[in-house]
Every structure is written in C-alpha cells, then in structure tokens.
N, C-alpha and C. Protein backbone atom coordinates (compact mmCIF):
# COMPACT_ATOMS: atom_id res chain seq x y z
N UNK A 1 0.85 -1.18 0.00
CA UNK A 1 0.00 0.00 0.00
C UNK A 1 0.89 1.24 0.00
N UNK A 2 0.42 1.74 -0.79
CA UNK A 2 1.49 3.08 -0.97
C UNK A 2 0.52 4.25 -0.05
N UNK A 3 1.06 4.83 0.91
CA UNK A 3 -0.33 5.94 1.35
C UNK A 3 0.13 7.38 0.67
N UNK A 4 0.89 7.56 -0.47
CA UNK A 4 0.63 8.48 -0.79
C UNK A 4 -0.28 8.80 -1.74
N UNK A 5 -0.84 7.75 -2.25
CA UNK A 5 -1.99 7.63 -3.59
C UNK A 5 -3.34 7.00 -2.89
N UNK A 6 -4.53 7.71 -3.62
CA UNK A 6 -5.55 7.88 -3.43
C UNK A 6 -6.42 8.61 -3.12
N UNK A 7 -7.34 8.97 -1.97
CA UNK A 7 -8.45 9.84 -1.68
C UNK A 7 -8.19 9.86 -0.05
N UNK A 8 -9.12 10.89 0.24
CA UNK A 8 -9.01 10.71 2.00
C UNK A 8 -9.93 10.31 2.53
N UNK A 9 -9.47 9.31 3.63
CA UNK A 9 -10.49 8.20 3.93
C UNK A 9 -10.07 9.40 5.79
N UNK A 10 -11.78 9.50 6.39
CA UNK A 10 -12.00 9.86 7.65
C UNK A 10 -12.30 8.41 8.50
N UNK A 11 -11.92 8.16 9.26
CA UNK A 11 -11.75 7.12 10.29
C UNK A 11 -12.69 7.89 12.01
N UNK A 12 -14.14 7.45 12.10
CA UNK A 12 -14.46 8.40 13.22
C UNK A 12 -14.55 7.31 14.12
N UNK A 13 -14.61 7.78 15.30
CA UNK A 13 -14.65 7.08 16.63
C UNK A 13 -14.99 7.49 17.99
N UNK A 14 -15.20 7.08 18.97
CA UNK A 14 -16.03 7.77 20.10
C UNK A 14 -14.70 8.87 20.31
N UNK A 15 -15.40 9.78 21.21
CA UNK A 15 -14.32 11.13 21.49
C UNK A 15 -13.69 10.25 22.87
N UNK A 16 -12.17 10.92 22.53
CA UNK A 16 -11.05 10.53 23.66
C UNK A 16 -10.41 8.87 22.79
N UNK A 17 -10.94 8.67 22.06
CA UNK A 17 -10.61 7.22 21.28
C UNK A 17 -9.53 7.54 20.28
N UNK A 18 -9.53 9.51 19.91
CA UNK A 18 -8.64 9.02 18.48
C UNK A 18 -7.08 8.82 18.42
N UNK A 19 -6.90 8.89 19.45
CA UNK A 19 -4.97 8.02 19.46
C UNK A 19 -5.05 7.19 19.78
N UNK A 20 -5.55 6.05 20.01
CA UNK A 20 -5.92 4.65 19.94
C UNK A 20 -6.32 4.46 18.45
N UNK A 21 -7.25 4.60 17.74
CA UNK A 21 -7.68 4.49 16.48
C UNK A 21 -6.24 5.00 15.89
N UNK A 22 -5.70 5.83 16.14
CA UNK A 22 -4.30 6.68 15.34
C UNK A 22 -3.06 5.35 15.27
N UNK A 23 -2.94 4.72 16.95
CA UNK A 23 -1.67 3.77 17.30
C UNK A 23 -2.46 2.64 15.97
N UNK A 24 -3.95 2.31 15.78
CA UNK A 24 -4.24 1.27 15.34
C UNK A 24 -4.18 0.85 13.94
N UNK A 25 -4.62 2.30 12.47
CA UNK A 25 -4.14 2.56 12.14
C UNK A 25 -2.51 2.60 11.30
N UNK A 26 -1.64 3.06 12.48
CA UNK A 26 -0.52 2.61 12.25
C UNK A 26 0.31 1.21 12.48
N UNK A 27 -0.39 0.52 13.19
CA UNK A 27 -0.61 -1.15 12.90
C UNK A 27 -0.85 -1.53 11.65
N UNK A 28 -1.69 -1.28 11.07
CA UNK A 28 -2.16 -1.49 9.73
C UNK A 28 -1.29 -0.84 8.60
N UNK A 29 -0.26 0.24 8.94
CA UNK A 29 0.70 0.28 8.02
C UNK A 29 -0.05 2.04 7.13
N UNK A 30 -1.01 2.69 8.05
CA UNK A 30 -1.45 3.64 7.59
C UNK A 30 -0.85 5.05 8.21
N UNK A 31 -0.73 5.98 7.54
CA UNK A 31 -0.11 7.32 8.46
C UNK A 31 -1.25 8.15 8.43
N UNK A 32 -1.47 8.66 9.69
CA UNK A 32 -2.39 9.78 10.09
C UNK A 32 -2.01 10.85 9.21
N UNK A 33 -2.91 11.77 8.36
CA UNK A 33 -2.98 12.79 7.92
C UNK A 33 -3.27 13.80 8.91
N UNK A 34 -4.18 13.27 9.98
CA UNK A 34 -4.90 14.51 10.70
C UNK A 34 -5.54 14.01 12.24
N UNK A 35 -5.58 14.29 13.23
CA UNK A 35 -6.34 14.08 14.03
C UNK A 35 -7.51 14.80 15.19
N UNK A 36 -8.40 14.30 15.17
CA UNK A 36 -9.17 14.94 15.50
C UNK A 36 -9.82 14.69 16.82
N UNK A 37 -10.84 15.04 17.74
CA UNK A 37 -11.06 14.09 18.99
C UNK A 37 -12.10 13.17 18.79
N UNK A 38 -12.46 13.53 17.40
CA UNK A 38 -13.84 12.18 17.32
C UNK A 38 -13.48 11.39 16.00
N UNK A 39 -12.07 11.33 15.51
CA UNK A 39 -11.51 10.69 13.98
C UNK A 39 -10.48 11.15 13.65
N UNK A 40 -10.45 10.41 12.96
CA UNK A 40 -8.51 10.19 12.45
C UNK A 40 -8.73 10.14 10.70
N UNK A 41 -7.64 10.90 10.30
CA UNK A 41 -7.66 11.29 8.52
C UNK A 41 -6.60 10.41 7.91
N UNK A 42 -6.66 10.16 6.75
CA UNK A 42 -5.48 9.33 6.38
C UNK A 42 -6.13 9.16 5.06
N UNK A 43 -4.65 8.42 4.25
CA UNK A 43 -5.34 8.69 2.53
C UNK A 43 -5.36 7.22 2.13
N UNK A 44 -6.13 6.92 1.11
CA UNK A 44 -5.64 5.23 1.23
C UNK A 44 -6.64 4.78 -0.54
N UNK A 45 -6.98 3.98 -1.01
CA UNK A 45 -8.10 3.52 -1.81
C UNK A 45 -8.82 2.93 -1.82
N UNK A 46 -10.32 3.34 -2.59
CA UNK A 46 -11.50 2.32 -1.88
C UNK A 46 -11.09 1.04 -1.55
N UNK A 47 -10.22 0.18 -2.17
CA UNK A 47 -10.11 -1.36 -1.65
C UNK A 47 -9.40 -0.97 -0.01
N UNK A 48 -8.64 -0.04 0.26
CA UNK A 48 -8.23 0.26 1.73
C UNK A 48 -9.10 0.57 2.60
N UNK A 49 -10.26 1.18 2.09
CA UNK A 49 -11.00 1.97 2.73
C UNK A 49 -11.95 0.77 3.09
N UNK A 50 -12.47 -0.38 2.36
CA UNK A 50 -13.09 -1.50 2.41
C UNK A 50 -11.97 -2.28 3.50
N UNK A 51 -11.28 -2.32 3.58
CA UNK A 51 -10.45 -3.18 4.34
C UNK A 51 -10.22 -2.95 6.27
N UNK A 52 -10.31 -1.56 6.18
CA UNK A 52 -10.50 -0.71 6.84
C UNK A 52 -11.77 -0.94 7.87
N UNK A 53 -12.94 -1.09 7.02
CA UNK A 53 -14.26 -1.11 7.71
C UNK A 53 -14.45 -2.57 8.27
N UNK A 54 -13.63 -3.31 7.91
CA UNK A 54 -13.85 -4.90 7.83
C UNK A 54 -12.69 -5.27 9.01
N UNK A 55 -11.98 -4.29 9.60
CA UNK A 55 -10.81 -4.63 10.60
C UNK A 55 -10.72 -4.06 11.56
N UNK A 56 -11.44 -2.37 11.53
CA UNK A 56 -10.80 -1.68 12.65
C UNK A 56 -11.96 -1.99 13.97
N UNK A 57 -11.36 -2.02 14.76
CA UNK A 57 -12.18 -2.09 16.48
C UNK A 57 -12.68 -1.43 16.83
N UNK A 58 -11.61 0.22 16.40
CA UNK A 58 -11.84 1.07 18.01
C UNK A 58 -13.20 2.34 16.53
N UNK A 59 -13.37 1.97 15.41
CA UNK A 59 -13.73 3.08 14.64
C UNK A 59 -15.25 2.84 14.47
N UNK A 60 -15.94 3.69 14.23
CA UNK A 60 -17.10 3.79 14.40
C UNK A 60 -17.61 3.83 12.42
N UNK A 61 -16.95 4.34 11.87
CA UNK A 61 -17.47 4.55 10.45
C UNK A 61 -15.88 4.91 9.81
N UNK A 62 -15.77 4.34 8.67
CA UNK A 62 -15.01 4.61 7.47
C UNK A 62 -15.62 5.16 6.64
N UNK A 63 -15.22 6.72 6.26
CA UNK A 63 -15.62 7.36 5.16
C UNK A 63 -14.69 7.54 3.90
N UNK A 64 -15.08 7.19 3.03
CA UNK A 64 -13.88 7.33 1.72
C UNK A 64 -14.38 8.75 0.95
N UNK A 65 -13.80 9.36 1.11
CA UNK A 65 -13.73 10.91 0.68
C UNK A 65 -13.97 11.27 -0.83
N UNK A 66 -14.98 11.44 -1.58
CA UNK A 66 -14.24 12.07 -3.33
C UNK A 66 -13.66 13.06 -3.31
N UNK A 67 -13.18 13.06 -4.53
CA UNK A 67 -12.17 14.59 -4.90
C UNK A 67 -13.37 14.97 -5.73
C-alpha cells in the first residue's frame, strides 16, 4: 500500500478514542494525515477503505472521501 496515492479516507470514533484508532491505524501500516477528537484522517483507496471497515475495532465509520 502506498499511502501516498488515493483519496481521504476519515476514520471516526467515540471522542477521547482518536490516538488509539491513530496507534491502530498505524498497525495497519497507515499514516495519520490529521487528528481529531472524534476521527482520524489518512489517505488510502476504496479497496483500503473497504479493508478498513472490515478490521478496525476502536472506529465507528469509514468514510472514503471524493475529490
């Protein structure tokens, strides 16, 4: 996975959760673009963004972003 190609995928999650979702994330080999107290930003492609929704614990919704 290259994370410099693709779209921006928002990663949301309960508030006080998003550096946990951030450490988890970077388990998965993803770099935070952004963080927020209710989600975490990062760039990735729909097949990531599908992969994403199908793995993470601590996240509440995967949004895959258009340009």
């Amino acid at each position: 996975m290259d994370s410099h190609e693709g779209n921006p995928i928002l990663v949301t999650c309960a508030p006080g959760l998003a550096q946990s979702l951030k450490d988890e994330l970077a388990d998965l080999g993803f770099t935070a673009t952004s963080l927020h107290p209710g989600g975490v930003g990062t760039v990735g492609s729909h097949s990531d963004a599908i992969m994403l929704n199908l793995v993470m614990r601590t996240a509440y919704n995967v949004l895959f972003l258009l340009r």
